[in-house]
N, C-alpha and C. Protein backbone atom coordinates (compact mmCIF):
# COMPACT_ATOMS: atom_id res chain seq x y z
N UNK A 1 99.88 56.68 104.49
CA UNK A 1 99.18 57.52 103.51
C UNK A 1 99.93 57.42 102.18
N UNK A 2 99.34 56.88 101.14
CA UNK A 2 99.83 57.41 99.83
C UNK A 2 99.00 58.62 99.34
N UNK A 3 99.51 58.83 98.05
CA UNK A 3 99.08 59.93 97.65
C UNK A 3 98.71 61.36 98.25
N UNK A 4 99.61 61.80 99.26
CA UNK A 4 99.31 62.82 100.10
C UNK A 4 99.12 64.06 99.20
N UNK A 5 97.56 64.85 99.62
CA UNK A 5 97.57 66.29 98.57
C UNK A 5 97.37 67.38 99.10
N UNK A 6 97.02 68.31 98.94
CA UNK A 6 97.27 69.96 99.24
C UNK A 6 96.31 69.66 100.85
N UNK A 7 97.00 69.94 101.30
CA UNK A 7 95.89 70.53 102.68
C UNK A 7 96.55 69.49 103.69
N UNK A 8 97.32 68.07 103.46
CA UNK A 8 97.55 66.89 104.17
C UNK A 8 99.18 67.37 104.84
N UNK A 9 99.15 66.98 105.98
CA UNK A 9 100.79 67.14 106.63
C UNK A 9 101.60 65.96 105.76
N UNK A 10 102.61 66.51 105.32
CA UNK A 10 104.03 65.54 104.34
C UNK A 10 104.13 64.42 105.33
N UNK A 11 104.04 63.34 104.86
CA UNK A 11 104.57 61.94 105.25
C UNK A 11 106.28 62.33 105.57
N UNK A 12 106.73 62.19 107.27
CA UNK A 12 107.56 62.62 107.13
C UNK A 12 108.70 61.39 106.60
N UNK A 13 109.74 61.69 106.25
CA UNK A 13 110.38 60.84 105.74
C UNK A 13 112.18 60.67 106.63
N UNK A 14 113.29 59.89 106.59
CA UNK A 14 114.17 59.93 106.67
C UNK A 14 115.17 58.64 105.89
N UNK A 15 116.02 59.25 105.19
CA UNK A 15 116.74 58.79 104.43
C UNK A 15 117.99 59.48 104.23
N UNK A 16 119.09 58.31 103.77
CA UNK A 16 120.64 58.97 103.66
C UNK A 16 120.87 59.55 102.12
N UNK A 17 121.24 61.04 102.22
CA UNK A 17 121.56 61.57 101.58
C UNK A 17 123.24 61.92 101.11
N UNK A 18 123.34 62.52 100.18
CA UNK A 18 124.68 62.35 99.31
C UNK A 18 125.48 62.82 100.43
N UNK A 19 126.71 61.77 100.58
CA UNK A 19 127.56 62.16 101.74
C UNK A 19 127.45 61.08 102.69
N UNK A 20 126.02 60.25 103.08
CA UNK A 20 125.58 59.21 103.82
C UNK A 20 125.00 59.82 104.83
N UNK A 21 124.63 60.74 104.98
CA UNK A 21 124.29 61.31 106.63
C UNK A 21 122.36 61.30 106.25
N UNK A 22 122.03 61.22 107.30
CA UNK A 22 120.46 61.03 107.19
C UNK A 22 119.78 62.22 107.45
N UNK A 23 118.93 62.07 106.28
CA UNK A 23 117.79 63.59 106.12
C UNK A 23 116.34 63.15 106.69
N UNK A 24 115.69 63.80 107.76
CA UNK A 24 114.61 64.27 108.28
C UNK A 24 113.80 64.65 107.71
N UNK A 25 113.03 64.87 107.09
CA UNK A 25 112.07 66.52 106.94
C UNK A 25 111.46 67.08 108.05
N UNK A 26 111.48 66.62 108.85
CA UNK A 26 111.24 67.23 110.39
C UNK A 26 112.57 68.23 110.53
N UNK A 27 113.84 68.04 109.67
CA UNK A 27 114.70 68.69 110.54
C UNK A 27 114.65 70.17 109.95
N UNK A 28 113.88 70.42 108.95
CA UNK A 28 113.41 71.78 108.55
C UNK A 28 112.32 72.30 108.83
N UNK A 29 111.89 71.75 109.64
CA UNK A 29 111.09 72.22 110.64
C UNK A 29 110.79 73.69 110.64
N UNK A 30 109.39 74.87 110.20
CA UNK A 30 109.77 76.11 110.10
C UNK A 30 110.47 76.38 108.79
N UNK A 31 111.16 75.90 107.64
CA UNK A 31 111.42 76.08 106.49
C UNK A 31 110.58 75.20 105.48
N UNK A 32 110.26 76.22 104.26
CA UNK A 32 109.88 75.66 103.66
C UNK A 32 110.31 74.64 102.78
N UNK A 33 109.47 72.81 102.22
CA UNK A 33 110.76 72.41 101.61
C UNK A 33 110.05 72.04 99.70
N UNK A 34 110.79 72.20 98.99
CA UNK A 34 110.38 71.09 97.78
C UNK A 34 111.20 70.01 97.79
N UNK A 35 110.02 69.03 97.74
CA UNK A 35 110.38 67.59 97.77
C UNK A 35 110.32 67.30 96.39
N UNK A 36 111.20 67.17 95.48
CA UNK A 36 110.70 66.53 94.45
C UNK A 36 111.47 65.27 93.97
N UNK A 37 110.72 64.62 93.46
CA UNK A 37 111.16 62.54 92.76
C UNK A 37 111.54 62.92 91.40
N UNK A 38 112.37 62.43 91.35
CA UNK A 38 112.86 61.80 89.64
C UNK A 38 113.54 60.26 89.57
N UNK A 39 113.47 60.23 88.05
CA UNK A 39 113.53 58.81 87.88
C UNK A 39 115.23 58.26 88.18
N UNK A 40 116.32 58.85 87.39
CA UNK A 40 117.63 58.42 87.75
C UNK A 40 118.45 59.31 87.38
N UNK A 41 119.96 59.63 88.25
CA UNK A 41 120.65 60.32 88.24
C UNK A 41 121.45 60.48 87.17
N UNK A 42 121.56 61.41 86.50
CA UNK A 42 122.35 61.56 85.15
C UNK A 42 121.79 61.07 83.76
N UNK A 43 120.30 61.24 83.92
CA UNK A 43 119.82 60.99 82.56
C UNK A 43 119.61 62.37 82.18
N UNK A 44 119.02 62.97 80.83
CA UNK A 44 118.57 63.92 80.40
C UNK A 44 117.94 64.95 81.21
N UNK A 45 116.65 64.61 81.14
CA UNK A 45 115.74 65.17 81.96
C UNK A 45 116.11 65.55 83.29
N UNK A 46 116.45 64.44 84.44
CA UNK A 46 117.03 64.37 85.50
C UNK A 46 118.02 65.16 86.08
N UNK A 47 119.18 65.31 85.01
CA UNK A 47 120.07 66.49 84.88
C UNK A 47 119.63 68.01 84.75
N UNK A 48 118.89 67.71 83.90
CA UNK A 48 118.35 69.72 83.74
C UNK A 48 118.04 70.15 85.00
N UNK A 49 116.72 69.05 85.34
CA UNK A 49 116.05 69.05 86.28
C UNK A 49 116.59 69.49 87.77
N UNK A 50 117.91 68.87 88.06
CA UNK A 50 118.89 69.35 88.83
C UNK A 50 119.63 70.51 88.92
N UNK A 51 119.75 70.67 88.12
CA UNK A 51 120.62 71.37 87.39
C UNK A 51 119.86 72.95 87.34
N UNK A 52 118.55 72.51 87.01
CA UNK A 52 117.64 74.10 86.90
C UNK A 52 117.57 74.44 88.95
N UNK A 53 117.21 73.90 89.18
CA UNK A 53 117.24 73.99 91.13
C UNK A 53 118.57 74.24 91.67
N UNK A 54 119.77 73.59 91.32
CA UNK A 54 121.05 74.35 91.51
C UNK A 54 121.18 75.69 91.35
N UNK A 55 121.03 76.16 90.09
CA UNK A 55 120.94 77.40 89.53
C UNK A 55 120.22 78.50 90.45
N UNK A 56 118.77 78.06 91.00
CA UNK A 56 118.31 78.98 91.54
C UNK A 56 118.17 78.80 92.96
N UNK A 57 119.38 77.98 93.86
CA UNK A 57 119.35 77.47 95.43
C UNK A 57 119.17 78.85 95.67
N UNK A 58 119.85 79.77 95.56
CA UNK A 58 119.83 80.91 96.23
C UNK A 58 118.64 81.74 96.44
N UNK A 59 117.99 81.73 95.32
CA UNK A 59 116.75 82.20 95.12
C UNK A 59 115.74 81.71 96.18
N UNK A 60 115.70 79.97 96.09
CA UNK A 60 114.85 79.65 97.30
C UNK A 60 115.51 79.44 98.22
N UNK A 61 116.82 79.62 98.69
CA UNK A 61 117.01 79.95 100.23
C UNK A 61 117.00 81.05 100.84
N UNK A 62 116.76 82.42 99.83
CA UNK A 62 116.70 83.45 100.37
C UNK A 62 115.22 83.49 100.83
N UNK A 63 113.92 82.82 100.44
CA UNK A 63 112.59 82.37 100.41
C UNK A 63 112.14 81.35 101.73
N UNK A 64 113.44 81.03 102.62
CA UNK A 64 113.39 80.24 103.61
C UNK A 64 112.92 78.91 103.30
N UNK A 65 114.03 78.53 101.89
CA UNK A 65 113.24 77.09 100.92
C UNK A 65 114.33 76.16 101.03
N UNK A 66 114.35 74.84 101.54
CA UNK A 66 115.45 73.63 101.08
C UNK A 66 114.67 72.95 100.01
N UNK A 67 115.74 72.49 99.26
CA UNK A 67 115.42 71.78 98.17
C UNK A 67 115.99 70.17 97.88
N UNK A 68 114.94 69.32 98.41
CA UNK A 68 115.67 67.61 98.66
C UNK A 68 114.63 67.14 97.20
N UNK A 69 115.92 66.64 97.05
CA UNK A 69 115.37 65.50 94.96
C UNK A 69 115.41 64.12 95.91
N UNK A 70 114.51 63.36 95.04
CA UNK A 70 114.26 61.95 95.76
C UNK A 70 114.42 60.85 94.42
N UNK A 71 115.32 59.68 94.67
CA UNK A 71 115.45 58.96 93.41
C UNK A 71 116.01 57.49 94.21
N UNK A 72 115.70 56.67 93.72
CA UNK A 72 115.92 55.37 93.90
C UNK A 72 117.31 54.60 94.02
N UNK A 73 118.29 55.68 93.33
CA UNK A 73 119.78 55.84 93.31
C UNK A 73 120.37 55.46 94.49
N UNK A 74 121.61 54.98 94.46
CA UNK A 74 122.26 54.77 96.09
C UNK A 74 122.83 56.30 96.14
N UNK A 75 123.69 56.21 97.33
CA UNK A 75 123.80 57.53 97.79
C UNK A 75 125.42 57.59 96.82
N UNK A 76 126.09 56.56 96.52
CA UNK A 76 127.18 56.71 95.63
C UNK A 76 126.92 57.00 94.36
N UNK A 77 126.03 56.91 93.86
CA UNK A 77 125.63 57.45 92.39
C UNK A 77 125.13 58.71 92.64
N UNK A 78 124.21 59.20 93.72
CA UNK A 78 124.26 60.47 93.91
C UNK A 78 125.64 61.35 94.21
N UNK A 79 126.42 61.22 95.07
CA UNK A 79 127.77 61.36 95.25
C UNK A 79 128.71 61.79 93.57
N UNK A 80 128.18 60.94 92.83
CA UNK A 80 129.15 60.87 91.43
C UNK A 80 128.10 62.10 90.77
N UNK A 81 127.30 62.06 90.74
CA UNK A 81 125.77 63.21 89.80
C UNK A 81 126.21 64.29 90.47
N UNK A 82 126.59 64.28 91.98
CA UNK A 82 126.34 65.82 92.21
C UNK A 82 128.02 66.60 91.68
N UNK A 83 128.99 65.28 91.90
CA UNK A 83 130.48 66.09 91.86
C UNK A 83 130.52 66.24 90.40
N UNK A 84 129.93 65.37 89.09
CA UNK A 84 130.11 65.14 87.94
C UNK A 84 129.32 66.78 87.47
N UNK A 85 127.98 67.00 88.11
CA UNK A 85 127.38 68.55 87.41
C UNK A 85 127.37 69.68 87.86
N UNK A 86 128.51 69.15 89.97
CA UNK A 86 128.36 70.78 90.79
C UNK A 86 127.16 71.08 91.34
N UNK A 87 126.44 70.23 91.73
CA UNK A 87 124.86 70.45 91.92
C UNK A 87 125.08 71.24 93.49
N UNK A 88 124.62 72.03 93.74
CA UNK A 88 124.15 72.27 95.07
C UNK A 88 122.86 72.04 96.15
N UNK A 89 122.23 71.01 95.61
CA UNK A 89 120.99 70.38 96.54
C UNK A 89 121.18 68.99 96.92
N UNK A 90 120.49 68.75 98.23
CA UNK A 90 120.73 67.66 98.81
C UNK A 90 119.78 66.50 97.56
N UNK A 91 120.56 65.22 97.67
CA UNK A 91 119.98 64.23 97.12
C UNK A 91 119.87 62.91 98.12
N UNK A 92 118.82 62.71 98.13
CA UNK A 92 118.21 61.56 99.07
C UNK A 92 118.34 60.34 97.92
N UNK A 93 118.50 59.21 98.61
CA UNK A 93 118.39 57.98 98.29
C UNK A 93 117.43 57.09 99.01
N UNK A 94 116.30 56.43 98.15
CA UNK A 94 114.74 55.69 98.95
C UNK A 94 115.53 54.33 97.69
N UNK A 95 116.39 53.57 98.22
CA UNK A 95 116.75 52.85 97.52
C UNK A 95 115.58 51.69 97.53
N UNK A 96 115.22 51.64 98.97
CA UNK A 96 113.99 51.10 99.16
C UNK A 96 112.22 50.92 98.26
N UNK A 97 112.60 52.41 97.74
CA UNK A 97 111.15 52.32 97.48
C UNK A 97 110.16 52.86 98.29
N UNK A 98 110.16 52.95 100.16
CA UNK A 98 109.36 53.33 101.34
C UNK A 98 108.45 54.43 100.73
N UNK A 99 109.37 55.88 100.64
CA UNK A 99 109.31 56.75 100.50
C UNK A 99 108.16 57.34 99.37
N UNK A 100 109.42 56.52 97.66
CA UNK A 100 108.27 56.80 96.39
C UNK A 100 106.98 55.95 97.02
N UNK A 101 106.95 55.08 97.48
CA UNK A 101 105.71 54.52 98.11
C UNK A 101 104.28 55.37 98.69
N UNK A 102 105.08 55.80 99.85
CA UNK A 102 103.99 56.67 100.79
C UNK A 102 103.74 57.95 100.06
N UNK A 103 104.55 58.73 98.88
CA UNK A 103 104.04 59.68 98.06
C UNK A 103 103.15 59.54 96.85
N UNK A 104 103.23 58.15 96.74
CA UNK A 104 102.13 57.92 95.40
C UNK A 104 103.07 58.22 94.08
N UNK A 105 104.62 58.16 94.00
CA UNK A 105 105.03 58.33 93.03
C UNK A 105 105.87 57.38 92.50
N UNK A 106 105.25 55.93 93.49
CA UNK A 106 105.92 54.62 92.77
C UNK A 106 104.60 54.03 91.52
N UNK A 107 105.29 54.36 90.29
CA UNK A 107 103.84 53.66 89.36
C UNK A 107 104.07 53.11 88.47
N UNK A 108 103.20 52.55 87.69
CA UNK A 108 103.30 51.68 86.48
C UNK A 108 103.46 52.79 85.30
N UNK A 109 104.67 52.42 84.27
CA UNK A 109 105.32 53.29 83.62
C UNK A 109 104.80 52.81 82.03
N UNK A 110 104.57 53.30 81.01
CA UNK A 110 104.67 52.86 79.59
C UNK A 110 105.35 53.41 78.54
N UNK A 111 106.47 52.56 78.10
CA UNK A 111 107.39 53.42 76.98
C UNK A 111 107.57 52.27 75.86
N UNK A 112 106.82 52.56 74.75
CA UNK A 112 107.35 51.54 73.54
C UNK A 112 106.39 50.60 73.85
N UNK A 113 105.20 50.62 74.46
CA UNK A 113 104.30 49.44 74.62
C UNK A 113 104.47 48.22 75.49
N UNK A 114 105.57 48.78 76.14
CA UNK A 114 106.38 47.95 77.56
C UNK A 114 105.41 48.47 78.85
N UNK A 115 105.04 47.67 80.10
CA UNK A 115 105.15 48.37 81.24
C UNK A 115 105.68 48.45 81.82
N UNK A 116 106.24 49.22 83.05
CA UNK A 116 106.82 48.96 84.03
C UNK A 116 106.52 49.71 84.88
N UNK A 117 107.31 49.62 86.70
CA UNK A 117 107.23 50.07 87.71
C UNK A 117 108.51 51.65 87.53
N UNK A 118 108.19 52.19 87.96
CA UNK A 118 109.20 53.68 87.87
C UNK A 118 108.75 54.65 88.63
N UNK A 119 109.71 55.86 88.98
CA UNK A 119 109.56 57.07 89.94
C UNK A 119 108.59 58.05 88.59
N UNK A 120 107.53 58.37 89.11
CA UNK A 120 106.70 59.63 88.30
C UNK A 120 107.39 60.56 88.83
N UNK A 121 108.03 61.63 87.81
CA UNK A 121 108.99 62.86 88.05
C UNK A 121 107.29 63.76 88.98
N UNK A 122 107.94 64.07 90.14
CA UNK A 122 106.49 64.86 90.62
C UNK A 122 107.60 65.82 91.81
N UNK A 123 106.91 66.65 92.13
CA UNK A 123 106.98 67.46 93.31
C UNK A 123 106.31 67.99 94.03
N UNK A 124 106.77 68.20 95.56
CA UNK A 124 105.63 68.86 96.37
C UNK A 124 106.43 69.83 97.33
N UNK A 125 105.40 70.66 97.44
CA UNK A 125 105.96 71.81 98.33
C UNK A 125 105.56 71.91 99.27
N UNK A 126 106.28 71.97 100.59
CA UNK A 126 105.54 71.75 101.97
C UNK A 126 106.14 72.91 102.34
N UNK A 127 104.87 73.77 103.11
CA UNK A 127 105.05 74.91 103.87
C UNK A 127 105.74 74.30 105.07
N UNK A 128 106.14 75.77 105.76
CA UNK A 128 107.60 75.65 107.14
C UNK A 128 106.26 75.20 107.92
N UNK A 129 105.07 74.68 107.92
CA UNK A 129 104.00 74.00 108.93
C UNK A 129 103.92 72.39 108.73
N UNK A 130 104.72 72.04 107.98
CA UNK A 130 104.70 70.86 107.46
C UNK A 130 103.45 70.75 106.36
N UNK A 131 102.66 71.43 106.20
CA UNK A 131 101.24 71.02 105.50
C UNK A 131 101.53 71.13 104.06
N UNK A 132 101.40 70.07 102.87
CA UNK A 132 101.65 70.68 101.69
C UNK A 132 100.93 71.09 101.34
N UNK A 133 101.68 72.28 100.34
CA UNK A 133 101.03 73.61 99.73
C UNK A 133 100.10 73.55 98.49
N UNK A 134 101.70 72.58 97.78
CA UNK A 134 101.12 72.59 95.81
C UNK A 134 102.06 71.41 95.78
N UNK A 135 101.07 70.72 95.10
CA UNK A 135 101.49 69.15 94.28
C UNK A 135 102.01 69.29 92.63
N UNK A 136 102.68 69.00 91.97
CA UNK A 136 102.86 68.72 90.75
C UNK A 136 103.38 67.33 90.62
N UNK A 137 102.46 66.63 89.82
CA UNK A 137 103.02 65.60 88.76
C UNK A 137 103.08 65.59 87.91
N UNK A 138 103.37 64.32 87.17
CA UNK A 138 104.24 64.09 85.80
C UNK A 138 104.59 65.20 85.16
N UNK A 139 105.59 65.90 86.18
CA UNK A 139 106.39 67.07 85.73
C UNK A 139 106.73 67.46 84.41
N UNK A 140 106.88 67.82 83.49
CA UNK A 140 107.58 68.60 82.64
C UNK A 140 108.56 69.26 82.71
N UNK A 141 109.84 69.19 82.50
CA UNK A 141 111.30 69.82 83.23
C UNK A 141 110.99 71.54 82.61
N UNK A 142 110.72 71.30 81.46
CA UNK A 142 111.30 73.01 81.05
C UNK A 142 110.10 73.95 81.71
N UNK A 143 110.63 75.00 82.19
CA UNK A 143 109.79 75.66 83.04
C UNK A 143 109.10 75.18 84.74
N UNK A 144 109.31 74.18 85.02
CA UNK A 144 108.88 73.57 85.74
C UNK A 144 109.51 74.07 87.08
N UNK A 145 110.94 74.60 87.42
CA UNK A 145 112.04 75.15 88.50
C UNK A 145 111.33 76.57 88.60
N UNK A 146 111.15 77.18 87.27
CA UNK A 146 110.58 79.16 87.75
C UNK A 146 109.40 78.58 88.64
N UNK A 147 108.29 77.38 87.72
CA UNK A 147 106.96 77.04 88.26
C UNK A 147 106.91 77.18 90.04
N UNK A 148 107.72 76.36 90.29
CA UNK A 148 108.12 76.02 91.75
C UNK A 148 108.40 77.51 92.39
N UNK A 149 109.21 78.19 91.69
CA UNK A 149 109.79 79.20 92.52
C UNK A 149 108.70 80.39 92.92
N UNK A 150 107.88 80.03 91.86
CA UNK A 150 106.97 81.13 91.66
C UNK A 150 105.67 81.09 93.22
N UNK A 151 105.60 79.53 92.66
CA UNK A 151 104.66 79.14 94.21
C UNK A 151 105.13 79.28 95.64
N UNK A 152 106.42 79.48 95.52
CA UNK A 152 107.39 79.39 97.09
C UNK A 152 107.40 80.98 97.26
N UNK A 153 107.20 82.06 95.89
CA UNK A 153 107.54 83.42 96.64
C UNK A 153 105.80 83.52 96.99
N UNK A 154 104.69 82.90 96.53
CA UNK A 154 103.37 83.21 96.70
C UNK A 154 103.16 82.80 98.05
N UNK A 155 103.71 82.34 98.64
CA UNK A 155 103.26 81.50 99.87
C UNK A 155 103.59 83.01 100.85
């Protein structure tokens, strides 16, 4: 399945996350999760972006919420992003591609009249049933972390 949307069970996924140990989404099983893609570790955007979900882990784990970022990064550049900003969320590595694949958030990119292939900053929220809830793409960082939080206390 690409492009999985509101009503569809999450393509489940597994991949090694910062540290090397391998993430499930089966293994939250009963928790709710946001999955969200960005393009690369320690750019602008990418950073806030992290950085705003650090800030409020607590918020969505008191909400029965994990929060896995998905980026094309090896798991050593994640490793360096999370010790370099203190992040407290798991970061997956789809160095592969599999992953942005089966979510529909591997796409053709345009900057400066160039194309290219790139991660669309997107997220999805999958209820503790596995079924996702709420889709967002081509994210917008500012405001975009309350956005999320707001949909995880509505659920």
């Amino acid at each position: 399945m690409t492009n999985p949307a509101v009503g569809d069970t999450a393509p489940d996924i597994s991949l090694p996350r910062d540290g090397g140990e391998i993430v499930k989404l089966s293994d939250f099983s009963g928790k709710n999760v946001v999955l969200y893609f960005y393009p690369k570790d320690d750019t602008p955007g990418c950073t806030k972006e992290a950085i705003g979900f650090t800030d409020n882990v607590a918020a969505f784990d008191g909400l029965n919420t994990v929060i896995l970022g998905v980026s094309k990064d090896s798991v050593k550049k994640h490793d360096k992003f999370i010790a370099k900003h203190d992040l407290k969320i798991a970061l997956l590595s789809d160095e592969e591609g599999d992953v942005c694949e089966r979510y529909g958030v591997w796409v053709e990119k345009n900057m400066y009249g160039k194309t290219y292939m790139g991660i669309e900053r997107a997220t999805f929220l999958i209820g503790a049933d596995g079924k996702i809830v709420q889709v967002w793409r081509k994210v917008k960082v500012p405001g975009h972390v309350d956005a999320v939080l707001d949909a995880v206390r509505a659920l």
